[in-house]
Structures are given as structure tokens and as C-alpha cells.
N, C-alpha and C. Protein backbone atom coordinates (compact mmCIF):
# COMPACT_ATOMS: atom_id res chain seq x y z
N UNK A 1 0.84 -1.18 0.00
CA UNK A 1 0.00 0.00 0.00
C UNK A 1 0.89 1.25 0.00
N UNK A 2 0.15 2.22 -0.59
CA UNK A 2 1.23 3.51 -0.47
C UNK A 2 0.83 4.78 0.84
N UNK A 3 1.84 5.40 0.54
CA UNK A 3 2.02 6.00 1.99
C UNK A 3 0.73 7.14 2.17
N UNK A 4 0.27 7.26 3.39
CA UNK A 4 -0.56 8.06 3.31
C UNK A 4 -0.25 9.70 3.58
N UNK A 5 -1.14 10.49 3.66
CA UNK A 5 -0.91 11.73 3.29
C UNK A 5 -1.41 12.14 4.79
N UNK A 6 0.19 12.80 4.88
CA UNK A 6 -0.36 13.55 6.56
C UNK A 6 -0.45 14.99 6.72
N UNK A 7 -0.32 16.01 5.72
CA UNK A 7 -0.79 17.17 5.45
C UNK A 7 -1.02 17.67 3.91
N UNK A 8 -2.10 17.70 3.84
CA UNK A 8 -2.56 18.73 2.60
C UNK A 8 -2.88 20.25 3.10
N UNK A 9 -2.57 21.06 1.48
CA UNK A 9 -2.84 22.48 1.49
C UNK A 9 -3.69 22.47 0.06
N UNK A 10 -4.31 23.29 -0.06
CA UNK A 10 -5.46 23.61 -1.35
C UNK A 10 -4.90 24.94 -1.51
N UNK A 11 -3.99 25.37 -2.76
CA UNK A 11 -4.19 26.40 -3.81
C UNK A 11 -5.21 26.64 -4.66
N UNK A 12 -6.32 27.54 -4.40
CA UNK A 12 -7.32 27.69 -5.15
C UNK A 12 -7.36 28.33 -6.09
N UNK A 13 -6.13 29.21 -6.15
CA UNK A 13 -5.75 29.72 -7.73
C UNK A 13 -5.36 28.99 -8.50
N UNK A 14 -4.39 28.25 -8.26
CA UNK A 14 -4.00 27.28 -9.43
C UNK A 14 -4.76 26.12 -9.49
N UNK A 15 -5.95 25.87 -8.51
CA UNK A 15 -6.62 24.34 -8.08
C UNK A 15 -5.48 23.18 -8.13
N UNK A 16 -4.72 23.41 -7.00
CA UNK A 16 -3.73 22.77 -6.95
C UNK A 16 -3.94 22.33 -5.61
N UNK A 17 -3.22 21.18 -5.01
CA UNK A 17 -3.34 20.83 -3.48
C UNK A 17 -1.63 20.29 -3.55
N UNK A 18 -1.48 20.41 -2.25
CA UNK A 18 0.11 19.87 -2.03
C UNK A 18 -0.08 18.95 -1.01
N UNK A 19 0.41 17.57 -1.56
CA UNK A 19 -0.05 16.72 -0.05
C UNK A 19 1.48 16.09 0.28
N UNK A 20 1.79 16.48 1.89
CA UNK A 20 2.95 15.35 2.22
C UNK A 20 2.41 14.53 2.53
N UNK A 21 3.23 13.59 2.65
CA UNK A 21 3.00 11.82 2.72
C UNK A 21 3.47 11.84 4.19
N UNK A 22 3.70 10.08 4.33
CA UNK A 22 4.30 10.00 5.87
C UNK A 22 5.67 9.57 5.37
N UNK A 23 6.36 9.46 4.18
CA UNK A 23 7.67 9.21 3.98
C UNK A 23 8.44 10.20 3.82
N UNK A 24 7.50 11.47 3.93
CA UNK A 24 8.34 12.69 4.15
C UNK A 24 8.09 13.16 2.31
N UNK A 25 7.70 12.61 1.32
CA UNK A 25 7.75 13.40 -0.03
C UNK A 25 6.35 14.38 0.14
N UNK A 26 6.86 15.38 -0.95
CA UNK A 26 5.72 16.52 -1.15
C UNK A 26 5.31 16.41 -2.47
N UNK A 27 4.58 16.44 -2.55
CA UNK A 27 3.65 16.33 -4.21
C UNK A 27 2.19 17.06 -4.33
N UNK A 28 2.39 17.66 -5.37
CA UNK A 28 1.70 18.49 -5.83
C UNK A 28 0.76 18.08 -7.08
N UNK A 29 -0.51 18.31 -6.80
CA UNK A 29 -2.10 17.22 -7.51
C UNK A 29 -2.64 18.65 -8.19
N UNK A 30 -2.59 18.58 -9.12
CA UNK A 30 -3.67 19.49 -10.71
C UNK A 30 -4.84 19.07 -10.40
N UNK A 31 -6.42 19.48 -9.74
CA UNK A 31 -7.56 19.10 -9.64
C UNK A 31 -8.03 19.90 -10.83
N UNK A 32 -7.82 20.81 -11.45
CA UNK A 32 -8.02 21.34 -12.54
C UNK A 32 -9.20 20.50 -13.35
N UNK A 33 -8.03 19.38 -14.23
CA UNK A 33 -8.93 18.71 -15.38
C UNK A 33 -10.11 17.94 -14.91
N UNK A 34 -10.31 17.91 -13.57
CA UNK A 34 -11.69 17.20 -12.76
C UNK A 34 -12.68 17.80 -12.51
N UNK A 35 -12.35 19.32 -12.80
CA UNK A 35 -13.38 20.62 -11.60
C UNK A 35 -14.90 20.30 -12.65
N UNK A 36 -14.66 19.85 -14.24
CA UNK A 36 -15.57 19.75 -14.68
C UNK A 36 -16.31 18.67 -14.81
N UNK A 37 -16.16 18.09 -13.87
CA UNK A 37 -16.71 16.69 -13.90
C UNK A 37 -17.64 15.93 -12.68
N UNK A 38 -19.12 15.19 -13.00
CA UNK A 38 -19.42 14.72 -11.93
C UNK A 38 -19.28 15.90 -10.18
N UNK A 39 -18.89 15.12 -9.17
CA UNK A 39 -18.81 15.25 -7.91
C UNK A 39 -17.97 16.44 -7.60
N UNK A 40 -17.11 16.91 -8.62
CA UNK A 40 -16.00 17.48 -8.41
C UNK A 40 -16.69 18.67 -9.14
N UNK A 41 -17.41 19.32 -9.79
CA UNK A 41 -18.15 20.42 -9.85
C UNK A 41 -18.44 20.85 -9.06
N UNK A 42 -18.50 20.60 -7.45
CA UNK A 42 -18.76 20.69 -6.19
C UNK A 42 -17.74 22.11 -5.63
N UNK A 43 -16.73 21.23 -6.35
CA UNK A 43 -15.18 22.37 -5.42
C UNK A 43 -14.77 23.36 -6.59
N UNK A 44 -15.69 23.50 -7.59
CA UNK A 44 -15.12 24.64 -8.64
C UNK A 44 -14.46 26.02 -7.65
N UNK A 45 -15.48 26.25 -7.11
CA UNK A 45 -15.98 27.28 -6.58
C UNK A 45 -14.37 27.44 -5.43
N UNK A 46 -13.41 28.70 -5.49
CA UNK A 46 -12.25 28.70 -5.12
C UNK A 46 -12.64 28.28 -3.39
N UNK A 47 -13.70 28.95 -2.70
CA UNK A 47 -14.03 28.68 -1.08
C UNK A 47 -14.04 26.92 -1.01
N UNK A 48 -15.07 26.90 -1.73
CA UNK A 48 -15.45 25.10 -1.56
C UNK A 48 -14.05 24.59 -1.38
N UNK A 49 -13.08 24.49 -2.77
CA UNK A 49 -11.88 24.35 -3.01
C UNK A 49 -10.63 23.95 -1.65
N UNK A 50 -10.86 25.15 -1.25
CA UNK A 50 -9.84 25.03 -0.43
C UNK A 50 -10.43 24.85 0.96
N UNK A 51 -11.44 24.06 1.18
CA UNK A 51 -12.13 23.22 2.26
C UNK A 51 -11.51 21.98 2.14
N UNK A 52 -10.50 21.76 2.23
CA UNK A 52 -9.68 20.43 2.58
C UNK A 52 -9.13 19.32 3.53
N UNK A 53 -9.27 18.60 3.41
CA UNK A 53 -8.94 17.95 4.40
C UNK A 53 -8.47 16.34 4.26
N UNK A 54 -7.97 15.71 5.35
CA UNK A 54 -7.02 14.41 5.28
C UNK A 54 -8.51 13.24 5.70
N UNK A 55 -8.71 12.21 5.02
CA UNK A 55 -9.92 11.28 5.54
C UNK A 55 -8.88 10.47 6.53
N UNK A 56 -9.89 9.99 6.55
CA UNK A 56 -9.80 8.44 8.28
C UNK A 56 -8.46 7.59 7.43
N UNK A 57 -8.46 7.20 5.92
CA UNK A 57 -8.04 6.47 5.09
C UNK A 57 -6.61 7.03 4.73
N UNK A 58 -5.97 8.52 4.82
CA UNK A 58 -5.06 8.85 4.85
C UNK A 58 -5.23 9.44 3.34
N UNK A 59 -6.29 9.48 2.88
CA UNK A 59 -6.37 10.35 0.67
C UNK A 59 -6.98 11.85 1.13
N UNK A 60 -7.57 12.22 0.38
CA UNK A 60 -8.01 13.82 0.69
C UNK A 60 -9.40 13.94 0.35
N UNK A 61 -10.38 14.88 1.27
CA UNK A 61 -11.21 14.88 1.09
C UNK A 61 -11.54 16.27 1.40
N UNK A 62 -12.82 16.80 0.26
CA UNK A 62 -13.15 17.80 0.74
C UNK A 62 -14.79 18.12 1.06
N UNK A 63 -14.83 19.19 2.04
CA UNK A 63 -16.20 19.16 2.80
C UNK A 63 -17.57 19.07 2.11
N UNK A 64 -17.17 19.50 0.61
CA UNK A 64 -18.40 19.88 -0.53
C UNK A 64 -18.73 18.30 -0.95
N UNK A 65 -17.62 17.00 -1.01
CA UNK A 65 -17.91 16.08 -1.19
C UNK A 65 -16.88 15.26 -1.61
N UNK A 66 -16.58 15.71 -2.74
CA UNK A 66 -15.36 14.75 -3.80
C UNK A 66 -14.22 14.28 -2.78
N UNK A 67 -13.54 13.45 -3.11
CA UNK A 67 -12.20 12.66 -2.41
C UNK A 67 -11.49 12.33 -3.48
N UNK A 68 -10.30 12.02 -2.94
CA UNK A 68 -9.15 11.44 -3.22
C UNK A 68 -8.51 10.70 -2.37
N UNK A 69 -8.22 9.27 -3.23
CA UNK A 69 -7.78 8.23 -2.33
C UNK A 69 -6.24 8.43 -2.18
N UNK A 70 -5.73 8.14 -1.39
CA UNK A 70 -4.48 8.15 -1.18
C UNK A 70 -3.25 7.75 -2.07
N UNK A 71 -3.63 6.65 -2.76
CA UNK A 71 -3.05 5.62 -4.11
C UNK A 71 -3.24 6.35 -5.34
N UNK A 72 -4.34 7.28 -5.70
CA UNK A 72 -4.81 8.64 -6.45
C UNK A 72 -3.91 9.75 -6.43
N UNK A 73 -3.53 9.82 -5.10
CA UNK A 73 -2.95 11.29 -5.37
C UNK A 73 -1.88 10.99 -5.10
N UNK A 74 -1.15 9.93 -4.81
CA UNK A 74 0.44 9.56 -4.68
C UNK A 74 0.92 9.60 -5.95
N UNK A 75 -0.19 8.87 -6.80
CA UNK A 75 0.51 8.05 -8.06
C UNK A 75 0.13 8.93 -9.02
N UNK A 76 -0.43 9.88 -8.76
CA UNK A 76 -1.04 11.10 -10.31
C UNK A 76 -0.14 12.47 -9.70
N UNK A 77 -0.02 12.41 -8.76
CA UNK A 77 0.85 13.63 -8.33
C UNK A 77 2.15 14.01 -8.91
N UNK A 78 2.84 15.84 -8.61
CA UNK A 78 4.23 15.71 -9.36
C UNK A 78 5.15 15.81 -8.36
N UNK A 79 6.15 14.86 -8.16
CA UNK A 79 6.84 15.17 -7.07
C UNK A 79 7.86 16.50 -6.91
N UNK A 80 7.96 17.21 -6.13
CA UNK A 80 8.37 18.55 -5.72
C UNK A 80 9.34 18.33 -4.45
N UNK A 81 9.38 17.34 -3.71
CA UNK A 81 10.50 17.35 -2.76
C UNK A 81 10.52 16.29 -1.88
């Protein structure tokens, strides 16, 4: 299994989120190409957006609805440090 994410931040200008892991990497997730889609029309909106947060499961979730599993945003993410 991959590592889970023990702090996210939500850039709502760029609809970007930065999540560290617990192995210590930082990676940075484009929600961009999703905002138009399904569940994720939810967080267009820059406030919704940056209502973020870490689930029980260690992926990201935000209060309007949509998630991200942990294995999602490890493995689609760009690594940055």
C-alpha cells in the first residue's frame, strides 16, 4: 500500500493541493482537469476548493464532497521534494 498523506494544502488559484505523505515526499495534484466533472463540480468554486482535508483512510477529502484516495494522489501527483 502507499504512503498516506499527513498534510494537505489547497491552492485555489491554481486548483492545486500539495499533499505530504508519511515518507516525508511533497507532491503536488492538478484538480483542474476534474473541476468539470461529476462530484467534483462541487469544489469549482475557489471557497469550496480550499475546504480540505485528510480522511480516516489517509487520501483527501473535501467538505463539498469529492475525495481522493491516497493511491490517487500519490501516483497522479508531481513530485516537488
Amino acid at each position: 500500500m502507499l504512503p498516506r498523506v499527513v498534510h494537505v494544502d489547497a491552492d485555489a488559484s491554481s486548483r492545486t493541493i500539495l499533499a505530504v505523505f508519511e515518507n516525508g515526499e511533497r507532491r503536488r495534484f492538478d484538480v483542474s482537469p476534474l473541476l468539470d466533472e461529476g462530484v467534483f463540480r462541487l469544489i469549482a468554486d475557489p471557497s469550496a476548493f480550499s475546504d480540505v482535508a485528510i480522511d480516516e483512510m489517509g487520501g483527501v477529502e473535501w467538505k463539498a464532497g469529492p475525495d481522493l484516495s491516497r493511491d490517487t494522489v500519490y501516483l497522479r501527483c508531481e513530485v516537488i521534494g
